[in-house]
C-alpha atoms as a PDB file:
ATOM      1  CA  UNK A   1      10.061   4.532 -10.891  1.00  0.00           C
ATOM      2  CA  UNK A   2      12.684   2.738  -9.187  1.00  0.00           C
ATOM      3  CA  UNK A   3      14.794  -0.310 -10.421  1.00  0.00           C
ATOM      4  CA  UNK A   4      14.390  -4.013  -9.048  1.00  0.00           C
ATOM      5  CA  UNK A   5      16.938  -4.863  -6.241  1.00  0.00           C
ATOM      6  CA  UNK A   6      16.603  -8.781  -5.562  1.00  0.00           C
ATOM      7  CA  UNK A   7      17.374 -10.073  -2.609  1.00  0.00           C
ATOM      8  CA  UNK A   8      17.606 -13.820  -2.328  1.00  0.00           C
ATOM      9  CA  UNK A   9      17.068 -16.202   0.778  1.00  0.00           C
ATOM     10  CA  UNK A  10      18.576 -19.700   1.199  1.00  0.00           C
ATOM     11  CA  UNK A  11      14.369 -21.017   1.992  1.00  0.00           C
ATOM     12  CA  UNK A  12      11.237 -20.511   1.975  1.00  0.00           C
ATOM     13  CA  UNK A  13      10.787 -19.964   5.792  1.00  0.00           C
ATOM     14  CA  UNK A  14      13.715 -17.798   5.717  1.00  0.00           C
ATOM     15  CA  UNK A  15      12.573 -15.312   3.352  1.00  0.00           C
ATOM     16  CA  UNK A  16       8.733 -15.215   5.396  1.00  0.00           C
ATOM     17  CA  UNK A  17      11.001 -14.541   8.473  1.00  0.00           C
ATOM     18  CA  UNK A  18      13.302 -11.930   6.753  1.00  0.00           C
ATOM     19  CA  UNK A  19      10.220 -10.003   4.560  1.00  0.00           C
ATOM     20  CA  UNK A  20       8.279  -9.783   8.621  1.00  0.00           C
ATOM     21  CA  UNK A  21      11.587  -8.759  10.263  1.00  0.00           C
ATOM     22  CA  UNK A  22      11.608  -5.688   7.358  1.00  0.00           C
ATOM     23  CA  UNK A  23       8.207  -5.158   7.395  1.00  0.00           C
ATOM     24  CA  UNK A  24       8.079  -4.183  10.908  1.00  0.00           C
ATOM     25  CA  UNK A  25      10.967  -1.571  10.864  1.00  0.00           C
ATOM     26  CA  UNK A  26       9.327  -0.120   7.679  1.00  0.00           C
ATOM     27  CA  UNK A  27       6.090   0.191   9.540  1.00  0.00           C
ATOM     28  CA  UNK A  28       7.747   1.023  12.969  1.00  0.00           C
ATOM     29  CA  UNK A  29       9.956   4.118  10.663  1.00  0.00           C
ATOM     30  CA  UNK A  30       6.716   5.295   9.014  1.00  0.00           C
ATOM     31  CA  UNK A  31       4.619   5.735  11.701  1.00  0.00           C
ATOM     32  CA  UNK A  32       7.809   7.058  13.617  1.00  0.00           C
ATOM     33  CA  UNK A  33       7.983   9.643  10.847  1.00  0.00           C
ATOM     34  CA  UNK A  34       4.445  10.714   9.921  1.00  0.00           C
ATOM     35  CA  UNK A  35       2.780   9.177  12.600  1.00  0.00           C
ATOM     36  CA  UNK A  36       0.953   6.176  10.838  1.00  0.00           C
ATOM     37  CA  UNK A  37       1.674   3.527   8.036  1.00  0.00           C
ATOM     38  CA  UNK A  38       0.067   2.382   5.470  1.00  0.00           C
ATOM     39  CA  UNK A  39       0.390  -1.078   3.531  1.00  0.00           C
ATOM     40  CA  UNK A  40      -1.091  -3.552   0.925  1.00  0.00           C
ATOM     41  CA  UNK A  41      -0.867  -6.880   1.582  1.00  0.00           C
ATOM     42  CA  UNK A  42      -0.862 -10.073  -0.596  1.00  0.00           C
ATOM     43  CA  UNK A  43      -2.314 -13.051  -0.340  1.00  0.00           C
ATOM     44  CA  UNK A  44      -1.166 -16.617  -1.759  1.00  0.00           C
ATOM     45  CA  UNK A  45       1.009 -18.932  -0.007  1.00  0.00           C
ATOM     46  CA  UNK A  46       3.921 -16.463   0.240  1.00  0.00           C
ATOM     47  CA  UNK A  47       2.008 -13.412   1.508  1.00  0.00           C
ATOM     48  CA  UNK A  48       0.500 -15.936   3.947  1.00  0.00           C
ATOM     49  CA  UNK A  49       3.395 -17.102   5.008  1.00  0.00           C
ATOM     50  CA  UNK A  50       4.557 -13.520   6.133  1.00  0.00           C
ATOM     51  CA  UNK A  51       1.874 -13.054   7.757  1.00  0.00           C
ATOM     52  CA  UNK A  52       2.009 -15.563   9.640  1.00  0.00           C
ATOM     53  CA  UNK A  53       6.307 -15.024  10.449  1.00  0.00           C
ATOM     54  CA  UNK A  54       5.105 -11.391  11.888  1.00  0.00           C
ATOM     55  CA  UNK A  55       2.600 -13.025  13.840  1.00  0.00           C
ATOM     56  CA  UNK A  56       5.453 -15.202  15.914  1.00  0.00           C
ATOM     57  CA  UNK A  57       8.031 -12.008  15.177  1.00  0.00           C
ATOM     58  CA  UNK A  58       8.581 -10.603  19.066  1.00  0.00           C
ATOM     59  CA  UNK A  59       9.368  -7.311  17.312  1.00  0.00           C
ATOM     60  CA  UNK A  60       5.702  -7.316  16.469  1.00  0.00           C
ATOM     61  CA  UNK A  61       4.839  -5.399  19.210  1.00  0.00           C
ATOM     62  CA  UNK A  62       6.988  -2.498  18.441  1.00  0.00           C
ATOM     63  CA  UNK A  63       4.391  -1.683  16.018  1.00  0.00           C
ATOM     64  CA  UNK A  64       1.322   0.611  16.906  1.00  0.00           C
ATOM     65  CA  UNK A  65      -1.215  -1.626  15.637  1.00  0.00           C
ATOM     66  CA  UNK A  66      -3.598   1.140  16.064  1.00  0.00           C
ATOM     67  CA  UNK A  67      -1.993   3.397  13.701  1.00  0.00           C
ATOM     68  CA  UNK A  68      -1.860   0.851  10.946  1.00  0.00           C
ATOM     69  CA  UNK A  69      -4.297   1.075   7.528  1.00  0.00           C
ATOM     70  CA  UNK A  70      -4.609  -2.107   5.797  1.00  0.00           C
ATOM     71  CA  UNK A  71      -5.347  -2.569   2.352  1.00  0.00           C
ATOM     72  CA  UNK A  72      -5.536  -5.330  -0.303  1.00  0.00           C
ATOM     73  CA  UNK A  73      -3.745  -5.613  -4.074  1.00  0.00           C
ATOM     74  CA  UNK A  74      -6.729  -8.033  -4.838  1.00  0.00           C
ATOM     75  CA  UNK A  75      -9.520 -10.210  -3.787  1.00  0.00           C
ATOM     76  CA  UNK A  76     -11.244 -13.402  -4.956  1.00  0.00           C
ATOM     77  CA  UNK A  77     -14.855 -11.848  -5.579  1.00  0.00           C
ATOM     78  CA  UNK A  78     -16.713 -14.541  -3.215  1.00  0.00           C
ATOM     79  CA  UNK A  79     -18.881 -14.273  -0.321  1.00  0.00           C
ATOM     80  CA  UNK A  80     -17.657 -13.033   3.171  1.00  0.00           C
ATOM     81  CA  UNK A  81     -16.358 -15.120   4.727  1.00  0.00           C
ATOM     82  CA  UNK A  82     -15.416 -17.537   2.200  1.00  0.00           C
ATOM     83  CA  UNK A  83     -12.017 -19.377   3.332  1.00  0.00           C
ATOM     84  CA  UNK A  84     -10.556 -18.614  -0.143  1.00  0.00           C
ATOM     85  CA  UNK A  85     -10.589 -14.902   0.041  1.00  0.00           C
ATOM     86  CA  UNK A  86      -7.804 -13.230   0.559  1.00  0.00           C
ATOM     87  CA  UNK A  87      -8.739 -11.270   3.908  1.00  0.00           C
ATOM     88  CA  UNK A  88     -10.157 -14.283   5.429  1.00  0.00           C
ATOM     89  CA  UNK A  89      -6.597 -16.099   5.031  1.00  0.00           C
ATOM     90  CA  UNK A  90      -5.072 -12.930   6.157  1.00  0.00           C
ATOM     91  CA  UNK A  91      -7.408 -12.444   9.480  1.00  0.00           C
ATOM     92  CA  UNK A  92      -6.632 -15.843  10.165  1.00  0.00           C
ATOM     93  CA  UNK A  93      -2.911 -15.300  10.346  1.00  0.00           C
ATOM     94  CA  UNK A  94      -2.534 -12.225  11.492  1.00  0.00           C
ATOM     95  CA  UNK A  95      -4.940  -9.572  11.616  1.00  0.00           C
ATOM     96  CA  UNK A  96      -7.135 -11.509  14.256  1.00  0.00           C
ATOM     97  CA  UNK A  97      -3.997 -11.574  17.080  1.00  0.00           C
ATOM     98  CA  UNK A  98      -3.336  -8.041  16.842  1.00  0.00           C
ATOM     99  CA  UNK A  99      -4.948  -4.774  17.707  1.00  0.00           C
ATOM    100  CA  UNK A 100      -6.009  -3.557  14.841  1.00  0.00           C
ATOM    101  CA  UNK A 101      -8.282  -0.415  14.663  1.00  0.00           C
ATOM    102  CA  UNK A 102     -11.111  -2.012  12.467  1.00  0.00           C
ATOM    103  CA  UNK A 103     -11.727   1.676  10.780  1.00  0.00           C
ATOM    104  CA  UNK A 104      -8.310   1.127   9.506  1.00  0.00           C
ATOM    105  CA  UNK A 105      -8.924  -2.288   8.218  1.00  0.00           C
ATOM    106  CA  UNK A 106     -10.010  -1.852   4.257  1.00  0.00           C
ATOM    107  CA  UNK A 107     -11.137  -5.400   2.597  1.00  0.00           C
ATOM    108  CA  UNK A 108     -12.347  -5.635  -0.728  1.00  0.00           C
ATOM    109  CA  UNK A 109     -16.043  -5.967  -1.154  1.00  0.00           C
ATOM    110  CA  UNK A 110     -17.542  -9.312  -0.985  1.00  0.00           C
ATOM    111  CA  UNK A 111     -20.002 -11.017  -3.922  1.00  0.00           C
ATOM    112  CA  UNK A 112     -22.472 -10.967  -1.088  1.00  0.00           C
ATOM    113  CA  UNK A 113     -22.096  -7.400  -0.058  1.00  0.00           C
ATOM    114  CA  UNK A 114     -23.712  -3.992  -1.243  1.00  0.00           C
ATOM    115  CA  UNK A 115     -22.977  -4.119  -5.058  1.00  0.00           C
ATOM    116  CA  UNK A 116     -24.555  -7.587  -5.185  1.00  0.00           C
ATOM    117  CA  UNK A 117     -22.572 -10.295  -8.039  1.00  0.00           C
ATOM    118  CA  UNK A 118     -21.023  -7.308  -9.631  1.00  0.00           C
ATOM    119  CA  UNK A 119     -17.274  -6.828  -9.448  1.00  0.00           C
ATOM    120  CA  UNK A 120     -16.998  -3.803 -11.786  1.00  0.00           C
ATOM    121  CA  UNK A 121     -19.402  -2.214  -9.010  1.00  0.00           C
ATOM    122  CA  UNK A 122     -17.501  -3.539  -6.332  1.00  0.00           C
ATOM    123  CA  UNK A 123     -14.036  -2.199  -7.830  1.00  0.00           C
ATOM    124  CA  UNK A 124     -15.691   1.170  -8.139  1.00  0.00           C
ATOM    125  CA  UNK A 125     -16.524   1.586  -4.892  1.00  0.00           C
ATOM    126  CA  UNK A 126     -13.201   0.272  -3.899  1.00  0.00           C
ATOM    127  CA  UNK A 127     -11.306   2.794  -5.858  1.00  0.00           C
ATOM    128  CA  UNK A 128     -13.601   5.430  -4.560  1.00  0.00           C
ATOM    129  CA  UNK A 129     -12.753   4.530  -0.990  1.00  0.00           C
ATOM    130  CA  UNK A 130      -9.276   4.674  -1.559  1.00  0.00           C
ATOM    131  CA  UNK A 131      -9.364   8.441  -3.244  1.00  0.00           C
ATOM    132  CA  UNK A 132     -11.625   9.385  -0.275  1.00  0.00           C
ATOM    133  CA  UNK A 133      -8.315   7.705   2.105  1.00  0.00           C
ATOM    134  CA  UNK A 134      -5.478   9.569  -0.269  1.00  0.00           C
ATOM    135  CA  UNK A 135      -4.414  13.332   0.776  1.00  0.00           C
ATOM    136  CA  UNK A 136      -2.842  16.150  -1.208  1.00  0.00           C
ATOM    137  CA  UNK A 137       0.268  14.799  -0.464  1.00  0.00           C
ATOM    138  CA  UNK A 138      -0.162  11.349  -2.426  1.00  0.00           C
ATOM    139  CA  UNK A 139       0.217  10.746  -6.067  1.00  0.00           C
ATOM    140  CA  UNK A 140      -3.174  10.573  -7.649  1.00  0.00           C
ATOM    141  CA  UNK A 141      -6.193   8.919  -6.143  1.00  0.00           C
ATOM    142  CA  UNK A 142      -4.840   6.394  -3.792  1.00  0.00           C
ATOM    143  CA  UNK A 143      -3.264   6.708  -0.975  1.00  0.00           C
ATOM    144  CA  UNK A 144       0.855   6.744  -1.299  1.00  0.00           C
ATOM    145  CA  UNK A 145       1.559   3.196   0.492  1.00  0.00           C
ATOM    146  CA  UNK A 146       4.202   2.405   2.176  1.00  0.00           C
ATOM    147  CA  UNK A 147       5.128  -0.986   1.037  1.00  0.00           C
ATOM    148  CA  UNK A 148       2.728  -2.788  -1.396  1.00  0.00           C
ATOM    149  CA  UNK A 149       2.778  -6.544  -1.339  1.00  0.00           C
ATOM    150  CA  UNK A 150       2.571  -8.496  -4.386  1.00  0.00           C
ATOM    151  CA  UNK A 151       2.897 -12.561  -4.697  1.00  0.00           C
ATOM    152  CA  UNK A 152       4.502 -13.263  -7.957  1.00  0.00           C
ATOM    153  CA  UNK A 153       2.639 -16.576  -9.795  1.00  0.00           C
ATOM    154  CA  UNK A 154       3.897 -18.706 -11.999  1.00  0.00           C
ATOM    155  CA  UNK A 155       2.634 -17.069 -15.073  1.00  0.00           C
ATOM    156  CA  UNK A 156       4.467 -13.579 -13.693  1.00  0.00           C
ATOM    157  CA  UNK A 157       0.971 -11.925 -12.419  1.00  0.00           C
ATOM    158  CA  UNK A 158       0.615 -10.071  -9.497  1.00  0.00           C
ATOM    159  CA  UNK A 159      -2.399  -8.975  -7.725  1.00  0.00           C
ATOM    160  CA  UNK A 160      -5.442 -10.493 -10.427  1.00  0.00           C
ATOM    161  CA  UNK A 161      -2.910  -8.730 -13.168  1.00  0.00           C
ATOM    162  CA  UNK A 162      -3.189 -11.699 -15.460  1.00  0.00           C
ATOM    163  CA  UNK A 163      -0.869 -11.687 -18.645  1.00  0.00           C
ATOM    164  CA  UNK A 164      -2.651 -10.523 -21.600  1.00  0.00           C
ATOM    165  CA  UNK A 165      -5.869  -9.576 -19.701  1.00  0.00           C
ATOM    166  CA  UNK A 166      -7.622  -6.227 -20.011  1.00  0.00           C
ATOM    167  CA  UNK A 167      -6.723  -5.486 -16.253  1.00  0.00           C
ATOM    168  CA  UNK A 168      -2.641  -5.644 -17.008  1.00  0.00           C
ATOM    169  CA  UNK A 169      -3.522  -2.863 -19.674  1.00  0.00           C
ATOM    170  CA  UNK A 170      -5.244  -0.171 -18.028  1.00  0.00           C
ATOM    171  CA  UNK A 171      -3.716   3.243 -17.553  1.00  0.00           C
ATOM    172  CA  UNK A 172      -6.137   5.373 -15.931  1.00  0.00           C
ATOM    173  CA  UNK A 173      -8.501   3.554 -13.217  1.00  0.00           C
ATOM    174  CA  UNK A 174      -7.213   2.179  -9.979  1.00  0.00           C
ATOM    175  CA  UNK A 175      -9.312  -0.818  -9.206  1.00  0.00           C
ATOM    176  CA  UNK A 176     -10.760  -3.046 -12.160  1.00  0.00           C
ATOM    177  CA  UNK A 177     -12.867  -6.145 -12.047  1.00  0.00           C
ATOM    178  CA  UNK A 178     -11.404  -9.009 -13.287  1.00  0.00           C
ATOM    179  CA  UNK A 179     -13.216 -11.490 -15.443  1.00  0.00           C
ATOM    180  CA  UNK A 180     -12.125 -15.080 -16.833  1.00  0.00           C
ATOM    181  CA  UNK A 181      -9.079 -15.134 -15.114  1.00  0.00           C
ATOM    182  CA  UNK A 182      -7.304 -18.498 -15.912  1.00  0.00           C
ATOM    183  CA  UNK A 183      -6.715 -19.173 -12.324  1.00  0.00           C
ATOM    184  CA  UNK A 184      -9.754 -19.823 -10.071  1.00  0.00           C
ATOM    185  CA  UNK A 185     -12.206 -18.531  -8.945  1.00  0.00           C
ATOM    186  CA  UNK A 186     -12.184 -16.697 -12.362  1.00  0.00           C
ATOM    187  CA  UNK A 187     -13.944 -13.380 -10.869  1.00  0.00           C
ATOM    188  CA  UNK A 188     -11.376 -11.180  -9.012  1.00  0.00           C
ATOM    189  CA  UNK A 189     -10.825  -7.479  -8.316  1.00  0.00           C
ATOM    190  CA  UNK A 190      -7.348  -5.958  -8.605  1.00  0.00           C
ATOM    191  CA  UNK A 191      -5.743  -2.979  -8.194  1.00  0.00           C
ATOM    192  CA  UNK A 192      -4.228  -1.607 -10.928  1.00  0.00           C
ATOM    193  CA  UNK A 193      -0.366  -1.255 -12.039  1.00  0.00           C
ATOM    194  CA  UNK A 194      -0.819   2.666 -11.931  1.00  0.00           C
ATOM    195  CA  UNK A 195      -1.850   2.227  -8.139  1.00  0.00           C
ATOM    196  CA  UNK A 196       0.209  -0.336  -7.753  1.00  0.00           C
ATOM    197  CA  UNK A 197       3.111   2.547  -8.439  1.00  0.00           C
ATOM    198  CA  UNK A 198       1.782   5.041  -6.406  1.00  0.00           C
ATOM    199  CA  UNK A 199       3.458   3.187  -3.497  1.00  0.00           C
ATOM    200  CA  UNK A 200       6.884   4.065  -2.107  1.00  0.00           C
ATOM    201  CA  UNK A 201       7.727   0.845  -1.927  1.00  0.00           C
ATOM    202  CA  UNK A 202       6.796  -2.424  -3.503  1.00  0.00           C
ATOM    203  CA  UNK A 203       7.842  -6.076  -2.655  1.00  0.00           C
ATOM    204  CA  UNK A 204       7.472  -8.995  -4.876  1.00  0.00           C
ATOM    205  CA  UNK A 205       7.560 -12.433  -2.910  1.00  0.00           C
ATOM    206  CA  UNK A 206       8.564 -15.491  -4.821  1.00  0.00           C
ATOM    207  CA  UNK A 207       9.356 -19.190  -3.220  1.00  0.00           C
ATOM    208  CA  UNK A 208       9.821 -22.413  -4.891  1.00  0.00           C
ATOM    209  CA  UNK A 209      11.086 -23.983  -8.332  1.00  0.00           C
ATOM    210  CA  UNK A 210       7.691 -22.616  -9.911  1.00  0.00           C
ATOM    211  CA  UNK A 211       8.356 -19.476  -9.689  1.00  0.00           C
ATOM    212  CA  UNK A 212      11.810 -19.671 -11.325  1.00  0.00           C
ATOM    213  CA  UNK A 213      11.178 -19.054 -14.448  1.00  0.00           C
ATOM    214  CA  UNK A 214       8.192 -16.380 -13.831  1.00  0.00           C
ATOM    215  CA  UNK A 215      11.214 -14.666 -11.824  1.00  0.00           C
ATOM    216  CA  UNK A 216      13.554 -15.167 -14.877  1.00  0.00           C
ATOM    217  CA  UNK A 217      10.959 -13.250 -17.239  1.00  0.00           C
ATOM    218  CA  UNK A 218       9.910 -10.616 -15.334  1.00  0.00           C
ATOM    219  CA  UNK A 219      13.227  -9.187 -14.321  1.00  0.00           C
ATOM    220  CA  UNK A 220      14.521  -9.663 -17.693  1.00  0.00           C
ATOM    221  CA  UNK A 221      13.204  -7.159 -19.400  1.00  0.00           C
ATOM    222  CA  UNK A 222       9.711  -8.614 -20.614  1.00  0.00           C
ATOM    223  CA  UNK A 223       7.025  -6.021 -21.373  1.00  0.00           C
ATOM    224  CA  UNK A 224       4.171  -5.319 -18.729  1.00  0.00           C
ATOM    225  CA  UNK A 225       0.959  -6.892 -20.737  1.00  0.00           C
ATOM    226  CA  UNK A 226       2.787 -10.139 -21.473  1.00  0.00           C
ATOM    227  CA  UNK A 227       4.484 -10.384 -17.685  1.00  0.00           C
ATOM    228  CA  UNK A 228       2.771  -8.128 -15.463  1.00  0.00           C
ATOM    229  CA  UNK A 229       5.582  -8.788 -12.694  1.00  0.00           C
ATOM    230  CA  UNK A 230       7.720  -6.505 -14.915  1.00  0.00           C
ATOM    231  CA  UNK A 231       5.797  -3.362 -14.411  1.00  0.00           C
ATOM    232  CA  UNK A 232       5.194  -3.576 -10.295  1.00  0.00           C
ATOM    233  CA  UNK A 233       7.312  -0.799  -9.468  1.00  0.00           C
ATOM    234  CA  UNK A 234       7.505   1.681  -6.661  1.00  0.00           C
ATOM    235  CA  UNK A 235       8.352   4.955  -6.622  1.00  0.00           C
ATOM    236  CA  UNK A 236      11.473   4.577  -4.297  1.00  0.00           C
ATOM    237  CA  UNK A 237      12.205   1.025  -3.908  1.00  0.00           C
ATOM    238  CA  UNK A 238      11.201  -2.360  -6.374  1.00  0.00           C
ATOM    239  CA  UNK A 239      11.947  -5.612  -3.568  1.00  0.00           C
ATOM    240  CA  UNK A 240      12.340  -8.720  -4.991  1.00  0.00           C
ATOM    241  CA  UNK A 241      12.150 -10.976  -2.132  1.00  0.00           C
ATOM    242  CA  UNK A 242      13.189 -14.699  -3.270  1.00  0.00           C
ATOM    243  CA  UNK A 243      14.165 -17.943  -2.061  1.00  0.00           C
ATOM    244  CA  UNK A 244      17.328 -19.972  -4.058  1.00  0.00           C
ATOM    245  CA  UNK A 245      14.749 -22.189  -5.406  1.00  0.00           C
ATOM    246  CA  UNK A 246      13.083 -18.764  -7.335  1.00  0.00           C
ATOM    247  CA  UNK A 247      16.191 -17.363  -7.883  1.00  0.00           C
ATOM    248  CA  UNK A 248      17.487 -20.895  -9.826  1.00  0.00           C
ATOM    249  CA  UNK A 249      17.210 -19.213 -13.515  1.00  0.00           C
ATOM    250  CA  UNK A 250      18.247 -15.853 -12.478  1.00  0.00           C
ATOM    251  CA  UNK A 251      22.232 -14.722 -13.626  1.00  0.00           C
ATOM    252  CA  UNK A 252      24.372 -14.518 -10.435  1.00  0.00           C
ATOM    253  CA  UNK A 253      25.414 -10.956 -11.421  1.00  0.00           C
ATOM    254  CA  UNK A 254      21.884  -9.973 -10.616  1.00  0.00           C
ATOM    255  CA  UNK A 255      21.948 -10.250  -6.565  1.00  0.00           C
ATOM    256  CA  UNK A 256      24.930 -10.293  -4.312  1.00  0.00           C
ATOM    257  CA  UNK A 257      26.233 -13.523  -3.285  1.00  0.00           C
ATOM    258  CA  UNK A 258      26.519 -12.673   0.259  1.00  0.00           C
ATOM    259  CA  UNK A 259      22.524 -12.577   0.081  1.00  0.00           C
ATOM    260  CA  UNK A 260      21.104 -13.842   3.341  1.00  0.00           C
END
């Protein structure tokens, strides 16, 4: 697994601007390369706020929208629809502008869907729909993403990763249901960390004075169970993508000074 590189922006708007502008010539190289892209995206107020950047980028259109596969790190397990869940936020500043090939497009099941008010069920069938989507070329039973998204919260989880939680601990399944998470609604589905480093590249996106000292623990050292941030890795390249506010508690050493 690679090492963090941390890359720090001088605001909030900035770094949305900055994490679109790379996410398009990631996309734009990867389907250049092998024809289509894959990615995982986030949602919170800083995957959001991506979102939204690429949605004013005018290099958006250099991407083939059509040869794009969408996937989520996690969901809030609530009806379809619901304005809390994470692909409603996401159609709603993005997805629904561009032209997406809907076959492409892989939410997380609803509490309203096929496996009814179970999320173990749901992250079952999620996990089996990504094996079905990986190829002999991947690394296990997911797919080998491109760039994975992952918000970083105050408490250092990513995805529905919570500290301490039996999610953060698994080793062997890709997609768990998450139960009693201390952050509402408090039943989620999550991919796991060994999915989560199956993917060539992941980002962690971090904004505001909150985050500081969540940013401070994870990229200290800290152990995966206790700050889940820590163990988001990818295989090639680890992004931390923060504003100065995030990066407050972090030593100067750690990013270049120069960073834009």
């Amino acid at each position: 697994m690679s090492a963090p590189e941390v890359v720090v922006h001088r605001d909030k708007e900035l770094m949305a601007k900055a994490a679109a502008a790379r996410l398009i010539t990631k996309i734009v190289d990867a389907q250049a390369a092998r024809g289509s892209a894959a990615i995982v995206l986030t949602g919170g107020r800083n995957g959001n706020g991506l979102l939204a950047a690429l949605a004013e980028a005018p290099a958006r259109d250099a991407v083939d929208w059509s040869r794009l596969d969408l996937w989520w790190g996690d969901e809030r397990f609530l009806p379809e629809g619901d304005p809390e869940r994470n692909d409603t936020q996401a159609r709603a500043a993005l997805l629904d502008s561009v032209p997406l090939d809907p076959a492409r497009v892989h939410p997380m099941p609803a509490a309203d869907g096929s496996y009814g008010n179970d999320p173990d069920a749901a992250a079952e069938a999620y996990a089996a729909e990504l094996a079905a989507a990986a190829g002999p070329e991947d690394h296990g039973p997911v797919p080998s993403f491109d760039v994975l998204l992952l918000g970083v919260g105050p408490d250092t989880h990513v995805a529905s990763l919570f500290p301490e939680l039996p999610g953060v601990r698994e080793t062997e399944r890709t997609v768990v249901g998450v139960h009693g998470a201390p952050k509402p609604p408090p039943t989620r589905i999550s991919l796991t960390l060994p999915a989560i480093r199956a993917a060539r590249q992941v980002w962690l996106l971090a904004a505001g004075e909150d985050k500081a000292n969540a940013a401070a623990i994870a990229l200290s050292g800290a152990g995966e169970v206790q700050a889940p941030a820590a163990g988001a890795r990818g295989r090639s390249r680890t992004l931390w993508l923060l504003d100065e506010p995030a990066a407050a508690q972090l030593p100067r050493g750690l990013y270049p000074p120069a960073s834009a």
